[in-house]
C-alpha atoms as a PDB file:
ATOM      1  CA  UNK A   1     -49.565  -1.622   5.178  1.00  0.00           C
ATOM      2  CA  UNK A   2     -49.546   0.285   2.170  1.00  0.00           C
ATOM      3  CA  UNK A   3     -48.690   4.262   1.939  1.00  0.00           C
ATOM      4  CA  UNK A   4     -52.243   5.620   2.013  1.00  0.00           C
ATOM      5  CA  UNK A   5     -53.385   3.267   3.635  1.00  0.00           C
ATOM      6  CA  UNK A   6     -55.576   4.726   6.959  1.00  0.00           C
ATOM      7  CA  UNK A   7     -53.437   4.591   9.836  1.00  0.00           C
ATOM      8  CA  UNK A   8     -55.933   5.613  12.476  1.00  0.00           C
ATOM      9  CA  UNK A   9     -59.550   6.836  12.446  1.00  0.00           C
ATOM     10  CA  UNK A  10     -61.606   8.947  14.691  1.00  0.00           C
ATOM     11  CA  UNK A  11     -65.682   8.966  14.462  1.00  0.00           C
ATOM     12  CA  UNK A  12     -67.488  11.676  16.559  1.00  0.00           C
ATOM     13  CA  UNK A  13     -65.239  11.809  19.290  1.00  0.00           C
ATOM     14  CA  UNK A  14     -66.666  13.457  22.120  1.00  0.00           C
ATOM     15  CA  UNK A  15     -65.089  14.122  25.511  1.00  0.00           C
ATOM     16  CA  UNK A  16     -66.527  15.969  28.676  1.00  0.00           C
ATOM     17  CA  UNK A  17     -64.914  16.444  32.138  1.00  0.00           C
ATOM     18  CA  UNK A  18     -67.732  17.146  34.403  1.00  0.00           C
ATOM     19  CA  UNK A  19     -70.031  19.455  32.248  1.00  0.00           C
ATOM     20  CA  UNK A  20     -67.057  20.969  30.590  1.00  0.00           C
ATOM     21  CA  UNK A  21     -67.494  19.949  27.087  1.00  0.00           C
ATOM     22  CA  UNK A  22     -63.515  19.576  25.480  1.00  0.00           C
ATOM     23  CA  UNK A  23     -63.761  17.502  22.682  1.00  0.00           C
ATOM     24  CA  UNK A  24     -66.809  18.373  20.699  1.00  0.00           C
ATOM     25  CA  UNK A  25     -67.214  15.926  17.555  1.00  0.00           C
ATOM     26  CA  UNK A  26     -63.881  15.287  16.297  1.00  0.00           C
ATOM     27  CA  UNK A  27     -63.716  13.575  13.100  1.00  0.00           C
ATOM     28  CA  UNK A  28     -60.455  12.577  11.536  1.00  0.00           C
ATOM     29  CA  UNK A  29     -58.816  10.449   9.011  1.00  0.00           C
ATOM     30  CA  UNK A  30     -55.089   9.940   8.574  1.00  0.00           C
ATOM     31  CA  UNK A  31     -53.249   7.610   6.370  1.00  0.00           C
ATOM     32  CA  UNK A  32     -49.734   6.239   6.395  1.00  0.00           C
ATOM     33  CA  UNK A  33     -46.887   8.309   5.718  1.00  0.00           C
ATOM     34  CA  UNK A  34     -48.623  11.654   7.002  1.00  0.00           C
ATOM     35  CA  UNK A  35     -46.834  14.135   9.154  1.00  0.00           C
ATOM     36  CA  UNK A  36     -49.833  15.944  10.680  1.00  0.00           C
ATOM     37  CA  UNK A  37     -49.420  19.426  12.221  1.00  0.00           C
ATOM     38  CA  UNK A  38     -51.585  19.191  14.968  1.00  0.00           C
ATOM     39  CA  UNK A  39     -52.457  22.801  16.073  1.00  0.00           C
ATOM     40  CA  UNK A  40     -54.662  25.049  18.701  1.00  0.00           C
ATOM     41  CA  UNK A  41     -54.445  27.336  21.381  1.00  0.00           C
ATOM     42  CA  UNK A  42     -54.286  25.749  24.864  1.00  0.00           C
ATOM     43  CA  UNK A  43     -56.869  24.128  26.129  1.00  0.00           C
ATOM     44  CA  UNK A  44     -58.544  23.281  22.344  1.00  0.00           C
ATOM     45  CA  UNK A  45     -58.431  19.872  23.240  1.00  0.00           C
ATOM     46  CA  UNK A  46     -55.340  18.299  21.406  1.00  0.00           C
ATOM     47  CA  UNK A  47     -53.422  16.533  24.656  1.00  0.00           C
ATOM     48  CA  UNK A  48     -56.709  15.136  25.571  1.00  0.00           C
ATOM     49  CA  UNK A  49     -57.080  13.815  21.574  1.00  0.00           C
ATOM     50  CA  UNK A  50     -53.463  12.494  21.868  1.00  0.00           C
ATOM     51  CA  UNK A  51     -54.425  10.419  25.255  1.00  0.00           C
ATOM     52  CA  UNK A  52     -57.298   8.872  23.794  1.00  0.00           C
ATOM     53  CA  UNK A  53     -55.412   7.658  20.888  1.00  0.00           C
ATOM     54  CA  UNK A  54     -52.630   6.214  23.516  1.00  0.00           C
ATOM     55  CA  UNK A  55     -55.674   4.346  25.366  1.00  0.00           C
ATOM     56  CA  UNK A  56     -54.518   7.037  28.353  1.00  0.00           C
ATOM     57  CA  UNK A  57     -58.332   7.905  28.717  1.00  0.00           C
ATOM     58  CA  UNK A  58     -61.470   5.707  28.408  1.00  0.00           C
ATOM     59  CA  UNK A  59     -64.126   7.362  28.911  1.00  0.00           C
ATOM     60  CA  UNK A  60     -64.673   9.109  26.045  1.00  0.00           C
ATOM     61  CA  UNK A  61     -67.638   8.793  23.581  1.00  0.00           C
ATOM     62  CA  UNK A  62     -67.707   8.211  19.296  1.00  0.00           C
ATOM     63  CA  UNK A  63     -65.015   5.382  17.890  1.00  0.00           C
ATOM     64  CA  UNK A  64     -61.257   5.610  18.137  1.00  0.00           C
ATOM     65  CA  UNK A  65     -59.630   2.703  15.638  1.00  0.00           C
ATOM     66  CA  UNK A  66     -55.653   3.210  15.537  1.00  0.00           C
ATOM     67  CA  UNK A  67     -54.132   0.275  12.179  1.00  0.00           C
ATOM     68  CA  UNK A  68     -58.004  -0.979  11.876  1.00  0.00           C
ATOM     69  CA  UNK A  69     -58.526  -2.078  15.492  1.00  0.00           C
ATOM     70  CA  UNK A  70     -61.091  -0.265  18.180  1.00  0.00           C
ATOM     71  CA  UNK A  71     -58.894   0.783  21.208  1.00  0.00           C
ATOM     72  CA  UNK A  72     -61.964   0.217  23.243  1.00  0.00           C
ATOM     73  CA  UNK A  73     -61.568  -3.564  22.887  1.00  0.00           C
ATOM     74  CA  UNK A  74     -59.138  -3.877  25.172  1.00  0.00           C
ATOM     75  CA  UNK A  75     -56.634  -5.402  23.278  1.00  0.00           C
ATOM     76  CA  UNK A  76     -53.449  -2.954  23.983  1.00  0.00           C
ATOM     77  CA  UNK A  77     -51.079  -4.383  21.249  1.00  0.00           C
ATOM     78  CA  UNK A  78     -51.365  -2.015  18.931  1.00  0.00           C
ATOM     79  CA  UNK A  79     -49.533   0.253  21.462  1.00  0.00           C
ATOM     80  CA  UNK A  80     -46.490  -1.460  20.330  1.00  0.00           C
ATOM     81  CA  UNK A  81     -46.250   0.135  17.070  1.00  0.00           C
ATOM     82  CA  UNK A  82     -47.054   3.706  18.935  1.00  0.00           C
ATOM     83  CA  UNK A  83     -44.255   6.273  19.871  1.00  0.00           C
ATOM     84  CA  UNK A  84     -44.746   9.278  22.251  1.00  0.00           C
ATOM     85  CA  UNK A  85     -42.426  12.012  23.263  1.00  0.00           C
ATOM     86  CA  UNK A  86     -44.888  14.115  25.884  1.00  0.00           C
ATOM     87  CA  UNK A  87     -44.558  18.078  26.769  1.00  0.00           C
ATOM     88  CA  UNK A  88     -43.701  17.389  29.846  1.00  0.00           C
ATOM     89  CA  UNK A  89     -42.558  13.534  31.147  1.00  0.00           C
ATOM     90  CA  UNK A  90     -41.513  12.721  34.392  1.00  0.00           C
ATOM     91  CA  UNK A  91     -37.833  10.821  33.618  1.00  0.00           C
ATOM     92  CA  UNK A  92     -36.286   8.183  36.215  1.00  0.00           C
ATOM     93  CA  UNK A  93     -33.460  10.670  37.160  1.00  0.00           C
ATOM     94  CA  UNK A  94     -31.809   8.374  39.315  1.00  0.00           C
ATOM     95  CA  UNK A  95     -31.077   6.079  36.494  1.00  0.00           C
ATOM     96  CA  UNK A  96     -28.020   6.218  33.537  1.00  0.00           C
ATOM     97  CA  UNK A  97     -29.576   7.204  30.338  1.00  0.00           C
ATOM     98  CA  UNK A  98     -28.571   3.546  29.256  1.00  0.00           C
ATOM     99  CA  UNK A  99     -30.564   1.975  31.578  1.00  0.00           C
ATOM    100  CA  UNK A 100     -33.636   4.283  31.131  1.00  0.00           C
ATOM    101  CA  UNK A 101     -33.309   3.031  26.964  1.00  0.00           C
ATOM    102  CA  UNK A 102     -32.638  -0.473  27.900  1.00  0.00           C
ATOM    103  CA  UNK A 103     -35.823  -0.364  30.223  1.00  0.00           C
ATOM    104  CA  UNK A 104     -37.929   1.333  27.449  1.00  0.00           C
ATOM    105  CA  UNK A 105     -36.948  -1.338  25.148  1.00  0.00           C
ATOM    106  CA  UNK A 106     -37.575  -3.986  26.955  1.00  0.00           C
ATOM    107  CA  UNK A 107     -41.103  -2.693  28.330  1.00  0.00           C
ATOM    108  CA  UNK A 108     -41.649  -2.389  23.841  1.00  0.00           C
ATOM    109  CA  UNK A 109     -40.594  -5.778  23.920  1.00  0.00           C
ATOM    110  CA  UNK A 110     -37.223  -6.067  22.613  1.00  0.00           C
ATOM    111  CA  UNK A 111     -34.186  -7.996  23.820  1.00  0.00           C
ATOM    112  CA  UNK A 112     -32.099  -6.554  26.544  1.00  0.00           C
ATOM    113  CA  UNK A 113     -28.778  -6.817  24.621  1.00  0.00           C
ATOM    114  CA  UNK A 114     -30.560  -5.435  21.316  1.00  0.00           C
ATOM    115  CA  UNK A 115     -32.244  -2.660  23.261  1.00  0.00           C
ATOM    116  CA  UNK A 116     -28.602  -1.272  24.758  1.00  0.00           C
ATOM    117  CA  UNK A 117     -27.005  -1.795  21.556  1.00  0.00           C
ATOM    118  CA  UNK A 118     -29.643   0.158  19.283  1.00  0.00           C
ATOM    119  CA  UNK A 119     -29.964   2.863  22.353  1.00  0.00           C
ATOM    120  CA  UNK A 120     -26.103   3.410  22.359  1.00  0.00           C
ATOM    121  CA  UNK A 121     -25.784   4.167  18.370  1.00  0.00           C
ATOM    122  CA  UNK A 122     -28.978   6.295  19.035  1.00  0.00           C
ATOM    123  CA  UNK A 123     -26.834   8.088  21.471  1.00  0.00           C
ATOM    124  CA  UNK A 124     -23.664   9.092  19.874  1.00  0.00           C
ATOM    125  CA  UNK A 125     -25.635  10.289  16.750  1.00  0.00           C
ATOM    126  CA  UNK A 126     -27.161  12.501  19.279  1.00  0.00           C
ATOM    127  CA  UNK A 127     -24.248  12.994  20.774  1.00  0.00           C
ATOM    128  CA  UNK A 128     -24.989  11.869  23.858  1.00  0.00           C
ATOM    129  CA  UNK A 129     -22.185   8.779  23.719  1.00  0.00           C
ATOM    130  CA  UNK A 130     -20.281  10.091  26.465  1.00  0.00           C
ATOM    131  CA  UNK A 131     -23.227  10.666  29.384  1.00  0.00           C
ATOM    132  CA  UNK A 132     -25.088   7.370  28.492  1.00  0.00           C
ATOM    133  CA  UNK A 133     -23.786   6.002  31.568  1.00  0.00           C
ATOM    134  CA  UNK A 134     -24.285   9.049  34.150  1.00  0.00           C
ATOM    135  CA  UNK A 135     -26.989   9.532  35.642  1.00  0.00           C
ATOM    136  CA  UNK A 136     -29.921  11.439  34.002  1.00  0.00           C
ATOM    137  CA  UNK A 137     -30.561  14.236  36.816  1.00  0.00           C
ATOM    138  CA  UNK A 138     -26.908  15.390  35.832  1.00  0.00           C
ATOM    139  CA  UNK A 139     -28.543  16.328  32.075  1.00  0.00           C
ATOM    140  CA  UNK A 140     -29.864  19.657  30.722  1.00  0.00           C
ATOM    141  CA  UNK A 141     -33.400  20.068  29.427  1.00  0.00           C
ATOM    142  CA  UNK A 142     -32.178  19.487  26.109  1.00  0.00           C
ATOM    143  CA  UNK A 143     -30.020  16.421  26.771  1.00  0.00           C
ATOM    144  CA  UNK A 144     -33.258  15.026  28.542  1.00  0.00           C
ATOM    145  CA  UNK A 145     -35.236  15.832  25.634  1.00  0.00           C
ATOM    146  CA  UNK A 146     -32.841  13.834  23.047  1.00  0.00           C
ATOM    147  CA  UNK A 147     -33.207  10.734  25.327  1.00  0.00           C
ATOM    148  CA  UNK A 148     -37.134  10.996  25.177  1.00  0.00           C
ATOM    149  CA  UNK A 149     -36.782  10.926  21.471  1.00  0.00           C
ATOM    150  CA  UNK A 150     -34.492   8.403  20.955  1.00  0.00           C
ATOM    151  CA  UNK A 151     -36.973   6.100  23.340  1.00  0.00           C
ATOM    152  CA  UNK A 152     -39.877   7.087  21.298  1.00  0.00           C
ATOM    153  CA  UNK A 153     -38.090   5.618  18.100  1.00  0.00           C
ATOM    154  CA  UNK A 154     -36.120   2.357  19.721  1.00  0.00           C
ATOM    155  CA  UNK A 155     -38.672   0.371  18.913  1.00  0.00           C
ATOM    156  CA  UNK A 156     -39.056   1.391  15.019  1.00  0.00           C
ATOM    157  CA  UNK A 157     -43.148   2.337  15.545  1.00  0.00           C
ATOM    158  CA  UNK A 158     -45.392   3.294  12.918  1.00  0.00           C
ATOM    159  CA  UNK A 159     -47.184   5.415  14.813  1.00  0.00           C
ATOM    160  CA  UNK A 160     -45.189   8.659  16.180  1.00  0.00           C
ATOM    161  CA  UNK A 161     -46.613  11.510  18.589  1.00  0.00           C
ATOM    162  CA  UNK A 162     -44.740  14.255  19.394  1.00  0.00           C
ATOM    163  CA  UNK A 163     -45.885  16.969  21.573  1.00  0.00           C
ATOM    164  CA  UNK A 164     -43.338  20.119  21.499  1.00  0.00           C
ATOM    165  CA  UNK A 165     -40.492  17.395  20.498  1.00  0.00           C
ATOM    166  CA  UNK A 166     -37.700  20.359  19.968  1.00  0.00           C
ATOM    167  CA  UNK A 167     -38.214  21.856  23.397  1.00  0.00           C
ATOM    168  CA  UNK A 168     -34.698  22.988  24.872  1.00  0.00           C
ATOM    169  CA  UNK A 169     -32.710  21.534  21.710  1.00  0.00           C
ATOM    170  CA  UNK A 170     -29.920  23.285  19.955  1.00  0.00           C
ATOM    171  CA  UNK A 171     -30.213  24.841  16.539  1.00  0.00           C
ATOM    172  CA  UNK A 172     -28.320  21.683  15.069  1.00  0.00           C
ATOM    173  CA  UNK A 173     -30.255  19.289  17.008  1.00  0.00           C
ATOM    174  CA  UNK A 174     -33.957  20.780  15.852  1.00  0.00           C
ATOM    175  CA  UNK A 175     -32.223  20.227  11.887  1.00  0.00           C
ATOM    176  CA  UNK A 176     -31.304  16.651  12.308  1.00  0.00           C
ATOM    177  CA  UNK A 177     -35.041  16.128  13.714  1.00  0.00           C
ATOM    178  CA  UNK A 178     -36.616  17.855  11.190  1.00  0.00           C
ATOM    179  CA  UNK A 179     -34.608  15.968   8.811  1.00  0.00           C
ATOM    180  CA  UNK A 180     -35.465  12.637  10.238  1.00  0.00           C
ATOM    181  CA  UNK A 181     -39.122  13.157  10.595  1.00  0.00           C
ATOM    182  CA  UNK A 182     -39.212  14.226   6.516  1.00  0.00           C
ATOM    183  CA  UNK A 183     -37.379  10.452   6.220  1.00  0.00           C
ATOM    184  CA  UNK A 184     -39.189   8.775   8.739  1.00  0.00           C
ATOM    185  CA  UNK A 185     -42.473  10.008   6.736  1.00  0.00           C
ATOM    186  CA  UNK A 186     -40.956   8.878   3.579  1.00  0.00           C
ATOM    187  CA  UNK A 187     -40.900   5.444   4.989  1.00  0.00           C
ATOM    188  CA  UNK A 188     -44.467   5.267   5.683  1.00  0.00           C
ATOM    189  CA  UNK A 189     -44.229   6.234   9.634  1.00  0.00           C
ATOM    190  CA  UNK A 190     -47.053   8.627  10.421  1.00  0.00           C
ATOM    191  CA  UNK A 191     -46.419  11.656  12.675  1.00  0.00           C
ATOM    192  CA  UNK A 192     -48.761  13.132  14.973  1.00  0.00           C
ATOM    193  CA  UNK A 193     -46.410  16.865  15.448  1.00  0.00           C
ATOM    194  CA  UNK A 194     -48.092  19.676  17.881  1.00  0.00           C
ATOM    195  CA  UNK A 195     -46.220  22.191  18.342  1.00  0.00           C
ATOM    196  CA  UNK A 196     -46.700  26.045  19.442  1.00  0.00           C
ATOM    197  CA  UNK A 197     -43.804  27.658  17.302  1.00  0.00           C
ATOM    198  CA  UNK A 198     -45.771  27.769  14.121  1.00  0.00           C
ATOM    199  CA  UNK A 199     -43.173  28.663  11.470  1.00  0.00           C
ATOM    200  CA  UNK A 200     -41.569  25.100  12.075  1.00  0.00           C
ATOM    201  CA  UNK A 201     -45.232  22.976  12.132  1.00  0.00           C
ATOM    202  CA  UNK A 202     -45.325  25.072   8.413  1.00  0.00           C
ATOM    203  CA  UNK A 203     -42.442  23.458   7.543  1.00  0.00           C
ATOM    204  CA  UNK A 204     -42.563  19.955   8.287  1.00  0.00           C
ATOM    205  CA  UNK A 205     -46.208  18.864   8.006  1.00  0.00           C
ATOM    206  CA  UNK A 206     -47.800  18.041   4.805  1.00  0.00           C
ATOM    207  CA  UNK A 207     -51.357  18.249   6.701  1.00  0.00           C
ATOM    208  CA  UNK A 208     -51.953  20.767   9.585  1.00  0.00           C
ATOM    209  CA  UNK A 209     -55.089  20.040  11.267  1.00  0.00           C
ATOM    210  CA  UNK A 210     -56.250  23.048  13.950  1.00  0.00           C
ATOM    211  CA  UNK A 211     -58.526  22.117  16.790  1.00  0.00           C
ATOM    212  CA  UNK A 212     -60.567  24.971  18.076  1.00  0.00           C
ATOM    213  CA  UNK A 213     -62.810  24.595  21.286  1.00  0.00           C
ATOM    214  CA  UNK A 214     -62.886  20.704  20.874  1.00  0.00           C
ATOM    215  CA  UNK A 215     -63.546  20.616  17.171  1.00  0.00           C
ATOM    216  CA  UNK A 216     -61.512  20.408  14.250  1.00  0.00           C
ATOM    217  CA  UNK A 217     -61.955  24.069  12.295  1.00  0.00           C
ATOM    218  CA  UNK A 218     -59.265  23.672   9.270  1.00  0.00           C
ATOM    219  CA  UNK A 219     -57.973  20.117   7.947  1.00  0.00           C
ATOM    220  CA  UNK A 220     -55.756  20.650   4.512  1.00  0.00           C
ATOM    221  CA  UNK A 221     -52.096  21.274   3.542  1.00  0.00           C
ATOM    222  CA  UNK A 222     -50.852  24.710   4.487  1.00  0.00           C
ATOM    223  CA  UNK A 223     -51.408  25.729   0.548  1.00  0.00           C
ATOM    224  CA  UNK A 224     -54.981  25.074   0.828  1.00  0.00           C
ATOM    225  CA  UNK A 225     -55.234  26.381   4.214  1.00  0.00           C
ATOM    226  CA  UNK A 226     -53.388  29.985   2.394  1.00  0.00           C
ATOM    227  CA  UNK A 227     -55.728  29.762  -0.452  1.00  0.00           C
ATOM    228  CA  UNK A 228     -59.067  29.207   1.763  1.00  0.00           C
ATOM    229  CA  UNK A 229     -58.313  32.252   4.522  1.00  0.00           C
ATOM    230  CA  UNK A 230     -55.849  34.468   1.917  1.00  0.00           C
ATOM    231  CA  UNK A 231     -52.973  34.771   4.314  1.00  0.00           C
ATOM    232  CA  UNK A 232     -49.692  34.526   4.567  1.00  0.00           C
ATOM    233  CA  UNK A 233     -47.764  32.624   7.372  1.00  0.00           C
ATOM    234  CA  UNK A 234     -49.307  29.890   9.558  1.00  0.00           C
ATOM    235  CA  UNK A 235     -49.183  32.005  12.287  1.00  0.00           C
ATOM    236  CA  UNK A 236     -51.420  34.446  10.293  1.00  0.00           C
ATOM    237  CA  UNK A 237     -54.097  32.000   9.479  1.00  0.00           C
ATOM    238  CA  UNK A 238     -53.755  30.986  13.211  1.00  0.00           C
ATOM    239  CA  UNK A 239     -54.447  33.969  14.500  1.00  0.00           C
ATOM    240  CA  UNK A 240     -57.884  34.523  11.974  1.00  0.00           C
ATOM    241  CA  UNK A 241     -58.986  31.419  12.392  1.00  0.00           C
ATOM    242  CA  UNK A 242     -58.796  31.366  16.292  1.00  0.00           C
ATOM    243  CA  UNK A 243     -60.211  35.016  15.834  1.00  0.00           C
ATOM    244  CA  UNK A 244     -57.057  36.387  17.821  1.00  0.00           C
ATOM    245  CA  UNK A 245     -56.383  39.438  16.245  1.00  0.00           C
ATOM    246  CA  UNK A 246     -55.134  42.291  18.781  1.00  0.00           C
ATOM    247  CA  UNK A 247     -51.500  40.713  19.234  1.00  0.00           C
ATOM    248  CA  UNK A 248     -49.753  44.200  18.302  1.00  0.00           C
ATOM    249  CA  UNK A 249     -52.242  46.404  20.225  1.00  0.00           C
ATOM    250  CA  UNK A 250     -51.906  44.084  23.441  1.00  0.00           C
ATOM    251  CA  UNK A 251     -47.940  44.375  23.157  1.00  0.00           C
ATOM    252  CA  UNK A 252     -48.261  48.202  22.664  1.00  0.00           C
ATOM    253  CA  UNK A 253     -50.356  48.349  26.096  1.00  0.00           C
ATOM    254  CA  UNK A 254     -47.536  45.936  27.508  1.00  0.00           C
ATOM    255  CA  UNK A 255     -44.994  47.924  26.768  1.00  0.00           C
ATOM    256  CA  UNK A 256     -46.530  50.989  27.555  1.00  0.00           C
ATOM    257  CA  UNK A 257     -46.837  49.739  30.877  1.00  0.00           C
ATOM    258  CA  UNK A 258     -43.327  48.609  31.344  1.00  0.00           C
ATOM    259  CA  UNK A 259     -42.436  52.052  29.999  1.00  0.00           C
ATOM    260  CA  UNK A 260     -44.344  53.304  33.022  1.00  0.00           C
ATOM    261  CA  UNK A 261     -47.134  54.330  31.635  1.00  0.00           C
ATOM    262  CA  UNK A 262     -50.968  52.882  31.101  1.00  0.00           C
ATOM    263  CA  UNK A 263     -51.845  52.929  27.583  1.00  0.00           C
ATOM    264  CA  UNK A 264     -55.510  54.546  26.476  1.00  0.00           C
ATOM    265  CA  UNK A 265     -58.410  51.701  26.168  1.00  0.00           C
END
């Protein structure tokens, strides 16, 4: 597959739980060697996106196609190129961080022996070398986090989504990721980033796409997005766009109130 090339497709995706309405129309094109800034204030709809995409929910309406192929035929192997480091995953704590890598491997396909060899040079570039054989309820958030991303990439996908990736991770740590995603993009692997902490989704993406109320209300680079709503930071055109604009009064009134006082309405 060539850079450019489309890497998934979505055609008037629309998903409803009960007669909540939470994706509304989403229509989206992304090609090969995009890192896409996937933005919106909770509950816009992007987790539920995300799950489609990973064939995690079905019953969704429009057309999904992920490297040319309909997820709705039932054919999962396309899941095999596909990486995914969740907000929140459930690890097996009572296993070594080896044999959690070796098992991820293995369920991706690869060879046992390749698995725990590519998992433990993974590991000490992470600096994990010395735990990868202790047990993975012993690790901090962060250390957790680092073996979620190194078993999102053992498998060398083309497809990467990574929602709040640099949760609990170090100063150094978030650099050598942010470093690695510019590469991995560079290589042709697409990146699917969401992310709350704006300043860094500014950064790294070279497309932020922000999903308002189930539907997709600003799709450009950050440039275009600055020249289209004449702000400055991200987190400015955020803030219009999603029409949240009393941030300093509210923490005024918050204070206020910690102060011991009530602020005036």
């Amino acid at each position: 597959m060539d850079i450019g090339a489309k890497v998934l497709s979505l055609r008037n995706v629309t998903m409803k739980y009960g007669t909540k309405t939470v994706l509304n129309g989403v229509n989206l094109e992304v090609e090969r060697g995009q890192i896409i800034g996937y933005i919106g204030p909770n509950g816009a709809g992007k987790s539920t996106t995300v799950k489609i995409m990973l064939g995690l929910i079905q019953d969704y309406k429009g057309q999904v196609e992920i490297f040319g192929q309909d997820i709705a035929s039932g054919d999962p192997s396309y899941k095999k190129r596909i990486g995914y480091v969740p907000e929140q995953a459930e690890l097996y704590d009572n296993l070594t961080a080896m044999e959690y890598l070796s098992f991820t491997g293995e369920l991706y396909g690869l060879d046992r022996k390749f698995a725990e060899e590519k998992a433990q040079k993974l590991m000490e570039e992470f600096e994990l070398g010395h735990v990868m054989h202790s047990r993975i309820s012993s690790f901090s958030k962060g250390m957790k986090q680092k073996v979620l991303i190194i078993s999102s990439l053992l498998h060398n996908p083309d497809l990467l989504f990574f929602d709040e990736p640099l949760s609990g991770l170090d100063a150094n740590s978030m650099m050598v990721i942010r470093e690695m995603l510019a590469q991995l993009a560079a290589q042709g692997k697409t990146i699917f980033y969401s992310s709350h902490i704006m300043d860094i989704v500014e950064k790294i993406s070279n497309r932020i796409v922000l999903l308002v109320n189930g539907a997709v209300i600003a799709d450009g680079s950050f440039e275009e997005l600055q020249e289209r709503n004449e702000e400055g930071s991200l987190s400015d055109i955020f803030n219009q766009l999603t029409g949240f604009t009393d941030h300093a009064s509210r923490a005024e009134r918050f204070i206020s109130i910690v102060e011991g006082g009530i602020a005036d309405e």
